[in-house]
Protein backbone atom coordinates (compact mmCIF):
# COMPACT_ATOMS: atom_id res chain seq x y z
CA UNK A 1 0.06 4.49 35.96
CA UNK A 2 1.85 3.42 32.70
CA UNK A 3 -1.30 2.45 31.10
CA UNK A 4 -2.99 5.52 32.60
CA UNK A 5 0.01 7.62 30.75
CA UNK A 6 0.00 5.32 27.95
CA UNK A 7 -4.15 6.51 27.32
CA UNK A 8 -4.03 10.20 28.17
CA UNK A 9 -0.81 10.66 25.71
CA UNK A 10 -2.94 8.56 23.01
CA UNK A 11 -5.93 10.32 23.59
CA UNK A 12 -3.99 13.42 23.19
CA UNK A 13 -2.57 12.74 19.74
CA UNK A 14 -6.01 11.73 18.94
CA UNK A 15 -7.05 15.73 19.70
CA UNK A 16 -4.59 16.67 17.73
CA UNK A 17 -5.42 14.82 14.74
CA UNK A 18 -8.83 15.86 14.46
CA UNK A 19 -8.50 19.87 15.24
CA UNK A 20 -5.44 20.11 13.03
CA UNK A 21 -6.36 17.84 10.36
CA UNK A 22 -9.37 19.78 9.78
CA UNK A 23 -7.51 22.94 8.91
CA UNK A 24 -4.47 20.69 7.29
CA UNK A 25 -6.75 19.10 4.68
CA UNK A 26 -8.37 22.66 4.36
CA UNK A 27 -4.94 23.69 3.18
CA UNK A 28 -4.32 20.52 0.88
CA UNK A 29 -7.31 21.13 -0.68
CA UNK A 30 -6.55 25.22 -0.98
CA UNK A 31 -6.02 25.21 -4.30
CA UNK A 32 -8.29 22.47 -5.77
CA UNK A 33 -11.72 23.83 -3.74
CA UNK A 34 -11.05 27.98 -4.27
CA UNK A 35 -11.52 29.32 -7.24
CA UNK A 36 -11.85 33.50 -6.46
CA UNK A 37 -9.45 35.26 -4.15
CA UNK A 38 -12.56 35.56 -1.77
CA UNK A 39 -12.80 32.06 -2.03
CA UNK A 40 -9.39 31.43 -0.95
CA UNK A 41 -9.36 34.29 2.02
CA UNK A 42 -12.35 32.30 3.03
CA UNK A 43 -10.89 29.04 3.50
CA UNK A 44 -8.11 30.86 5.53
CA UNK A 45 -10.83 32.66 7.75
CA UNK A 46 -12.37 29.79 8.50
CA UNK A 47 -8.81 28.21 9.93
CA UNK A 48 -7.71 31.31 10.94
CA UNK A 49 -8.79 31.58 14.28
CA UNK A 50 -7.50 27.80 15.28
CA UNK A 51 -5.04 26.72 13.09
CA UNK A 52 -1.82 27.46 15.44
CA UNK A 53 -3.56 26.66 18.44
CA UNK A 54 -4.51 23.59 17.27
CA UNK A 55 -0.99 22.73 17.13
CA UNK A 56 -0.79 23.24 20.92
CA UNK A 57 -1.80 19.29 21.22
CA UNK A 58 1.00 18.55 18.98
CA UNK A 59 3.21 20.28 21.54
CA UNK A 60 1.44 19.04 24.79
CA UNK A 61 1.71 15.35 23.51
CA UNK A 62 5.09 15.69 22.98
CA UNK A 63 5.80 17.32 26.39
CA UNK A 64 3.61 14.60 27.50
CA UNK A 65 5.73 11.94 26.10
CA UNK A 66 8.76 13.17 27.44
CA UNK A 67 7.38 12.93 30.91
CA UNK A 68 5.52 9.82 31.22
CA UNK A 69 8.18 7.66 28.66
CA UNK A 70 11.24 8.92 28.55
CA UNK A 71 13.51 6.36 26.78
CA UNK A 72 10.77 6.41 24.00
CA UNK A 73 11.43 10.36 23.56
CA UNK A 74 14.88 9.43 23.30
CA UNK A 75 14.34 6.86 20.99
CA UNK A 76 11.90 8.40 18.71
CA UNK A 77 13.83 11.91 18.12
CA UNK A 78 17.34 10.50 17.16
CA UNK A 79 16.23 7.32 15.38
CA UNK A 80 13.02 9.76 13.44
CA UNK A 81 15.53 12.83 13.25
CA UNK A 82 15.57 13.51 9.46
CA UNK A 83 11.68 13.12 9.44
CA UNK A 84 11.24 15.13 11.96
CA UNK A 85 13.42 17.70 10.79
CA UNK A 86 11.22 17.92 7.29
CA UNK A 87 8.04 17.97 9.39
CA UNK A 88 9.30 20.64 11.43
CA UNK A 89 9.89 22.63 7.81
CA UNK A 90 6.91 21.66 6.82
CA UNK A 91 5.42 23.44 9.72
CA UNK A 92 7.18 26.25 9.34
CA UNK A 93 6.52 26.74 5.39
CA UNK A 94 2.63 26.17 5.92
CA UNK A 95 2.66 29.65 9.09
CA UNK A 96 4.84 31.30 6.36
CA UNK A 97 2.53 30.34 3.38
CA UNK A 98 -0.58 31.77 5.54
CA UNK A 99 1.12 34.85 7.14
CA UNK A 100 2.87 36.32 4.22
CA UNK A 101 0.65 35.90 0.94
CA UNK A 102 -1.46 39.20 2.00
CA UNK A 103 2.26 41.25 2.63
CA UNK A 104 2.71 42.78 -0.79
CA UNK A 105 -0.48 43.32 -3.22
CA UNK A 106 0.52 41.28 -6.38
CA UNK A 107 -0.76 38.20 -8.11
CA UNK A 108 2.23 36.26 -7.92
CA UNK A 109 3.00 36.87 -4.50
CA UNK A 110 -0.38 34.98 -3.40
CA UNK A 111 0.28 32.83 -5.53
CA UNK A 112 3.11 31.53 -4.87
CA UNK A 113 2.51 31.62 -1.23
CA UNK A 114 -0.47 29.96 -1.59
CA UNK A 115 1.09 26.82 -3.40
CA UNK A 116 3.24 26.75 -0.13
CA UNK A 117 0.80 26.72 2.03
CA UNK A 118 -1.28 23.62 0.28
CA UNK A 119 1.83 21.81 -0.90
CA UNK A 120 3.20 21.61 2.85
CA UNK A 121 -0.42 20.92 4.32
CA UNK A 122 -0.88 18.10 2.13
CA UNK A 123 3.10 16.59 2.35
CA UNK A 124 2.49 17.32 6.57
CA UNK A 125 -0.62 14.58 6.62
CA UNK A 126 1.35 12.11 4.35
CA UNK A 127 4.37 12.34 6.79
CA UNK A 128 2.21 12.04 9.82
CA UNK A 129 0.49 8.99 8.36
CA UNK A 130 3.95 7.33 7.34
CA UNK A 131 5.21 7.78 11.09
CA UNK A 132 2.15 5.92 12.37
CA UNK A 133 2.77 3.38 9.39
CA UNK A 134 6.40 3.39 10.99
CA UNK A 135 5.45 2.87 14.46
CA UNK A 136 2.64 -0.12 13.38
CA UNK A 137 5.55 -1.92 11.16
CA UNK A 138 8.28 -1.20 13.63
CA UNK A 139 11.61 0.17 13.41
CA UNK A 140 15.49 -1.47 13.43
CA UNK A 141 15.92 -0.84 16.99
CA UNK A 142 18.70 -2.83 18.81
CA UNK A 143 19.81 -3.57 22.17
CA UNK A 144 20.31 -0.76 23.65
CA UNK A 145 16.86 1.13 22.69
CA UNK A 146 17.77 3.20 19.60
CA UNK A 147 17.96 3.03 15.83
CA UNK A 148 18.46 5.29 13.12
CA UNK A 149 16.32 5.33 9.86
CA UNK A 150 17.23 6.53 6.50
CA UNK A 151 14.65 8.24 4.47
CA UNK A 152 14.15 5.28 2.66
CA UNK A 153 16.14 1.83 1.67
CA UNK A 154 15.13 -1.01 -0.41
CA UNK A 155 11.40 0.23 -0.34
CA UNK A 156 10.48 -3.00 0.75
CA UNK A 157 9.15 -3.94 4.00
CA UNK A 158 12.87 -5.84 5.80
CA UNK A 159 13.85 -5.50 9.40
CA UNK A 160 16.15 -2.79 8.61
CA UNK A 161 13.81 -0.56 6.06
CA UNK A 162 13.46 3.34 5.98
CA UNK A 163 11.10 5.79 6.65
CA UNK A 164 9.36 5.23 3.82
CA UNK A 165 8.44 1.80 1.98
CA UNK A 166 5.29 0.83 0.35
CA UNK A 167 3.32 0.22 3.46
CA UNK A 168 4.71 3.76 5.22
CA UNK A 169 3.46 5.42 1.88
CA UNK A 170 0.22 3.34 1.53
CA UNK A 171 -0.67 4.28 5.58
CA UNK A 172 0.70 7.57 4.48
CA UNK A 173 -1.70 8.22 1.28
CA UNK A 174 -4.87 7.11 3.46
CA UNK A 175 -3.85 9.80 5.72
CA UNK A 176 -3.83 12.31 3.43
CA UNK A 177 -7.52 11.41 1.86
CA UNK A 178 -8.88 11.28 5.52
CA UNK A 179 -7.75 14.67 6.43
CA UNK A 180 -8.43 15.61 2.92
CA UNK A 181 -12.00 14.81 3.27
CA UNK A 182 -12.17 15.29 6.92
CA UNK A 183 -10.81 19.65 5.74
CA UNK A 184 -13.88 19.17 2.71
CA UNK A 185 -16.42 18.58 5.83
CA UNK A 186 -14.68 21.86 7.89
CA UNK A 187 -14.97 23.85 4.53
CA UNK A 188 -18.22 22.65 3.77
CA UNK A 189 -19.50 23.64 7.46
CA UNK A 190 -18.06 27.19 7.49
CA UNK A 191 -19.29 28.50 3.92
CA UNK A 192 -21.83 28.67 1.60
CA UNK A 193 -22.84 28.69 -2.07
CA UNK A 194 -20.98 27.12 -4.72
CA UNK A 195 -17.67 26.37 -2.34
CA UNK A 196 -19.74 24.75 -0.29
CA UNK A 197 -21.39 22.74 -3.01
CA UNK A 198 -17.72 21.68 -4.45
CA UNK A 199 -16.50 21.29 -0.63
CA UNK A 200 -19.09 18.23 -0.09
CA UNK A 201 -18.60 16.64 -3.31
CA UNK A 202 -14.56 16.28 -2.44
CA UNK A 203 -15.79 14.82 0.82
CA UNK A 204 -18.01 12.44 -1.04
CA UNK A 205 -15.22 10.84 -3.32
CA UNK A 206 -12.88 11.42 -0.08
CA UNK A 207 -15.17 9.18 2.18
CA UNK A 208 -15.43 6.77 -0.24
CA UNK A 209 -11.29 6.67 -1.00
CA UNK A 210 -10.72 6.81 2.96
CA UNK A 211 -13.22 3.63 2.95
CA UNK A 212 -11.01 1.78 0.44
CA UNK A 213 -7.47 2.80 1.53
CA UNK A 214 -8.22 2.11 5.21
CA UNK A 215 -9.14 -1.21 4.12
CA UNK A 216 -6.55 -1.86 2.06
CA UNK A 217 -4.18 -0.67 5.00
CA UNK A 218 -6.06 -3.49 7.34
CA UNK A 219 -5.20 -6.27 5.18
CA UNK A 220 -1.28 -4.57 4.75
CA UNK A 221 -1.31 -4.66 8.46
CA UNK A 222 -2.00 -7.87 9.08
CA UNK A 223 0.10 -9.74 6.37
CA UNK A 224 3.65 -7.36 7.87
CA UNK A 225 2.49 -8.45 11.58
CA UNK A 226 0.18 -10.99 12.15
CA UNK A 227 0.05 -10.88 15.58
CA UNK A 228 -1.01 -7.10 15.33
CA UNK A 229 -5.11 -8.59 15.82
CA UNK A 230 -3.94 -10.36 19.32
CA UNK A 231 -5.45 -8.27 21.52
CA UNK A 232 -8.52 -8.22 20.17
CA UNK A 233 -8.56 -11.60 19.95
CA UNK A 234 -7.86 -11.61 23.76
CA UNK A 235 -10.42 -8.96 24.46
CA UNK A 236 -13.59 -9.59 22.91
CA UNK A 237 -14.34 -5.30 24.22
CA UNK A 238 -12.17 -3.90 21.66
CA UNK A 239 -14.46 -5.46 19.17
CA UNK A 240 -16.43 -2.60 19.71
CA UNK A 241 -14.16 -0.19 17.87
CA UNK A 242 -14.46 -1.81 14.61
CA UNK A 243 -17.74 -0.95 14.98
CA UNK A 244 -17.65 2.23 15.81
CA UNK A 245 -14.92 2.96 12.74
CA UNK A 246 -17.77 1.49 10.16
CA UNK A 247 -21.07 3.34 12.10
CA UNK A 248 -18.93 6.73 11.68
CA UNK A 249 -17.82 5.84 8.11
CA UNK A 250 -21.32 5.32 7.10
CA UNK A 251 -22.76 8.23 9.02
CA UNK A 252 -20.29 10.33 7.53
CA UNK A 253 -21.25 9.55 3.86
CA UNK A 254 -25.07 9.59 4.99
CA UNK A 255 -25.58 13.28 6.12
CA UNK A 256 -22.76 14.41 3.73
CA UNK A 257 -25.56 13.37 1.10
CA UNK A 258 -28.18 14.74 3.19
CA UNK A 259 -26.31 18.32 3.21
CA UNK A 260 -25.61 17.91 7.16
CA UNK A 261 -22.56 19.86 7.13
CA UNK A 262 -22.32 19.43 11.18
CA UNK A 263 -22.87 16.11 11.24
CA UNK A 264 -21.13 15.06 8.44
CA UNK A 265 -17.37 16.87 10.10
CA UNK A 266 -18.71 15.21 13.52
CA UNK A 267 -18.60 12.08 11.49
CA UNK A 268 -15.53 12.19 10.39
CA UNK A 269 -13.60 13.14 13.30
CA UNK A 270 -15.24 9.89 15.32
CA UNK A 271 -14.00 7.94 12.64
CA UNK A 272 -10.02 9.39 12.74
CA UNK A 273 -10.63 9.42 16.64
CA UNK A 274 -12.01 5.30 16.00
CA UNK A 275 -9.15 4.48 13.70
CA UNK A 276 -6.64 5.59 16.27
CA UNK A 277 -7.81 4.32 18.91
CA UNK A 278 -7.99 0.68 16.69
CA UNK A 279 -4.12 1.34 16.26
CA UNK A 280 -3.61 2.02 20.22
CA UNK A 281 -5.33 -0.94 21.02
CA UNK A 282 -3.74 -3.20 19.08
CA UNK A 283 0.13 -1.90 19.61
CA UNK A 284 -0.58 -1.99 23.45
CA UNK A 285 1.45 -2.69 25.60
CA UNK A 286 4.43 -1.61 23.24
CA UNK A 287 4.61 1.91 22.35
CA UNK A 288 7.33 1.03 19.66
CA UNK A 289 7.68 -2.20 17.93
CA UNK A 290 11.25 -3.43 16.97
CA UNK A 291 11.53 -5.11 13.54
CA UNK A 292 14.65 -6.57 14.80
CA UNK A 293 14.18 -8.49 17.41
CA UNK A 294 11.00 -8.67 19.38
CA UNK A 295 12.42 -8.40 23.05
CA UNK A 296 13.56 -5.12 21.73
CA UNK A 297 10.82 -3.28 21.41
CA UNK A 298 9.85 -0.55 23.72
CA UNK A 299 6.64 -0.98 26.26
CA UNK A 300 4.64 1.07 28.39
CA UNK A 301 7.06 -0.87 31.29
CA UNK A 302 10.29 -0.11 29.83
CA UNK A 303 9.72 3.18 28.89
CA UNK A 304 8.02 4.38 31.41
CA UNK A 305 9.25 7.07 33.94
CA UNK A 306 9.21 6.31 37.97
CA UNK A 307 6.26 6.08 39.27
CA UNK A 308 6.36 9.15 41.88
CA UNK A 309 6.89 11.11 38.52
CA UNK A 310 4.22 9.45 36.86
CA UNK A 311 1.69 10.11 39.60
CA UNK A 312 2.55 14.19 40.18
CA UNK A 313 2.64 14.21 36.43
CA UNK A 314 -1.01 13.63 36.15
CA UNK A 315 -2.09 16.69 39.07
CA UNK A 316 -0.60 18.94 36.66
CA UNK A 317 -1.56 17.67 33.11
CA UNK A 318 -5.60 17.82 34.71
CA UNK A 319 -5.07 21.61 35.75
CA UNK A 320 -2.97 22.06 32.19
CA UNK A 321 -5.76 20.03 30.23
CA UNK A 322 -9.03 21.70 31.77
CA UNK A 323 -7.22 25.46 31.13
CA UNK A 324 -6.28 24.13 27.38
CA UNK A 325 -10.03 22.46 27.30
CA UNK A 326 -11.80 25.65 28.55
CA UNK A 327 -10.23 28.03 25.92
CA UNK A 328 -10.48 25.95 23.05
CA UNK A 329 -14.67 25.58 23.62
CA UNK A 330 -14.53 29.59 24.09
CA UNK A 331 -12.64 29.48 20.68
CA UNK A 332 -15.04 27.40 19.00
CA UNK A 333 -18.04 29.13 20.85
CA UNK A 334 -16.54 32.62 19.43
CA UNK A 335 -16.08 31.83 16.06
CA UNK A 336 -19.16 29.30 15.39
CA UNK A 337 -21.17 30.20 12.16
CA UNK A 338 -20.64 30.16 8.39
CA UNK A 339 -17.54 32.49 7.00
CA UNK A 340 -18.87 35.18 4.65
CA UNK A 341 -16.74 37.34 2.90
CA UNK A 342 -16.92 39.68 0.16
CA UNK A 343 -14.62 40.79 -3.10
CA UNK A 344 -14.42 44.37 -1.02
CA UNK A 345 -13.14 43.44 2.20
């Protein structure tokens, strides 16, 4: 069951990353792709319909994570605390950037609501990529299970480093080009004419940065923790996602150039879903390294709940995922199409 947990919590987060990173790199790249007013009200009608559902999963997974591995949500939210605290800004800022800027009728106002709204999209996927870059390096827990991490120490990579160091920030910076590009492919999709022309030439230089970064963040990877390739080495099936990460990353720069809009966002979101699940497969079993001391870290074994919890936990996350599953197709069945609006509305 604590593999079972271990996979539907993962597969969650993977959800998440793809429907909300769509309309997070839309906001990132708010300012750069919209030129017009119309321009910008059309990148927020084409997120407008998802973008706080879509951070439903973020909520679910977390819910998730508190049933199935307890001592890990105990962990993670007092050692991550000051992180999580800015994210939780963040995500605050970017529904007040969106909801307010049409409130009073004056330049500035949009304006300056506007730079909120793309300044905390774009900070939001650099934090979420530096807490995966955390959770890949490991973090200064001790005996007992916790730790505590400043926002940043010697910026070096040492048993006891913060939040941020230069791999966090490198891990973080490749997730902000990947949901960068992956929001250029949503943009591109949902309009036409000239935004759509600039929206797919971002996405071209973003696919090909993505390419670069994630392989830079390989090599980074594997020089902090060696052992991080084990269990592929062990189990010659993961081999196949590898693949999978360089068929979408090719296919994603292919009908990008062919002006596949559809394609080109499917793309994209196998390759975040492929990079993921590379990451999952590789930390399993442990859901959070120590940097410390090995025997610290915290497994799927550890962790885990009791196993009569476990098992009624999954009756009701099927009924709660096919309701959550059912709306969000009628969501994206609704609101399918291109975004048109004009200077009058």
């Amino acid at each position: 069951m604590e593999t079972l947990w271990f996979l539907l919590i993962a597969l969650m987060l993977a959800v998440y990353v793809i429907l909300d990173g769509f309309d997070l790199g839309a906001g990132a790249l708010h300012l750069l792709l919209a030129r017009t007013e119309t321009e910008r009200r059309s990148i927020l009608a084409a997120i407008g319909p998802f973008w706080d559902g879509n951070e439903v999963w973020l909520l679910a997974a977390g819910g998730a994570l508190y049933l199935a591995f307890p001592s890990l949500y105990a962990s993670s939210f007092s050692g991550f605390y000051l992180p999580l605290m800015i994210v939780l800004w963040l995500l605050m800022l970017r529904g007040i950037g969106i909801e307010f800027r049409m409130h009073v009728e004056t330049p500035l106002w949009r304006d300056f609501f506007d730079v909120i709204f793309s300044l905390s999209s774009g900070l939001l996927a650099v934090f979420f990529g530096a807490a995966l870059g955390n959770v890949i390096r490991g973090v200064p827990l001790n005996s007992d299970g916790y730790f505590f991490e400043p926002l940043w120490t010697t910026f070096t990579v040492v048993p006891h480093a913060g939040i941020l160091d230069w791999y966090t920030v490198l891990i973080g910076l490749t997730a902000f080009v990947t949901l960068s590009g992956h929001g250029a492919n949503y943009i591109a999709l949902k309009t036409e004419g000239e935004m759509n022309r600039r929206a797919r030439k971002v996405a071209r230089m973003a696919s090909w940065t993505m390419g670069f970064l994630a392989v830079a963040g390989l090599f980074a990877t594997v020089i902090i923790r060696p052992n991080i390739l084990d269990n592929y080495k062990s189990h010659a099936a993961g081999l196949i996602i590898p693949v999978i990460v360089f068929l979408s990353f090719a296919s994603m720069i292919f009908f990008n150039g062919r002006g596949s809009d559809q394609a080109a966002f499917l793309s994209s979101s196998t390759f975040i879903a492929a990079l993921l699940a590379g990451a999952a497969f590789a930390l399993y079993p442990n859901v959070l390294p120590a940097s410390t001391e090995p025997g610290y870290s915290l497994t799927i074994h550890n962790s885990a709940a009791g196993s009569y919890a476990l098992k009624v936990g999954v009756t009701w996350w099927v009924i709660g995922i096919t309701l959550a599953a059912g709306y969000f197709v009628y969501l994206f069945r609704s609101f399918r199409g291109k975004i048109r609006i004009t200077s009058s509305q």
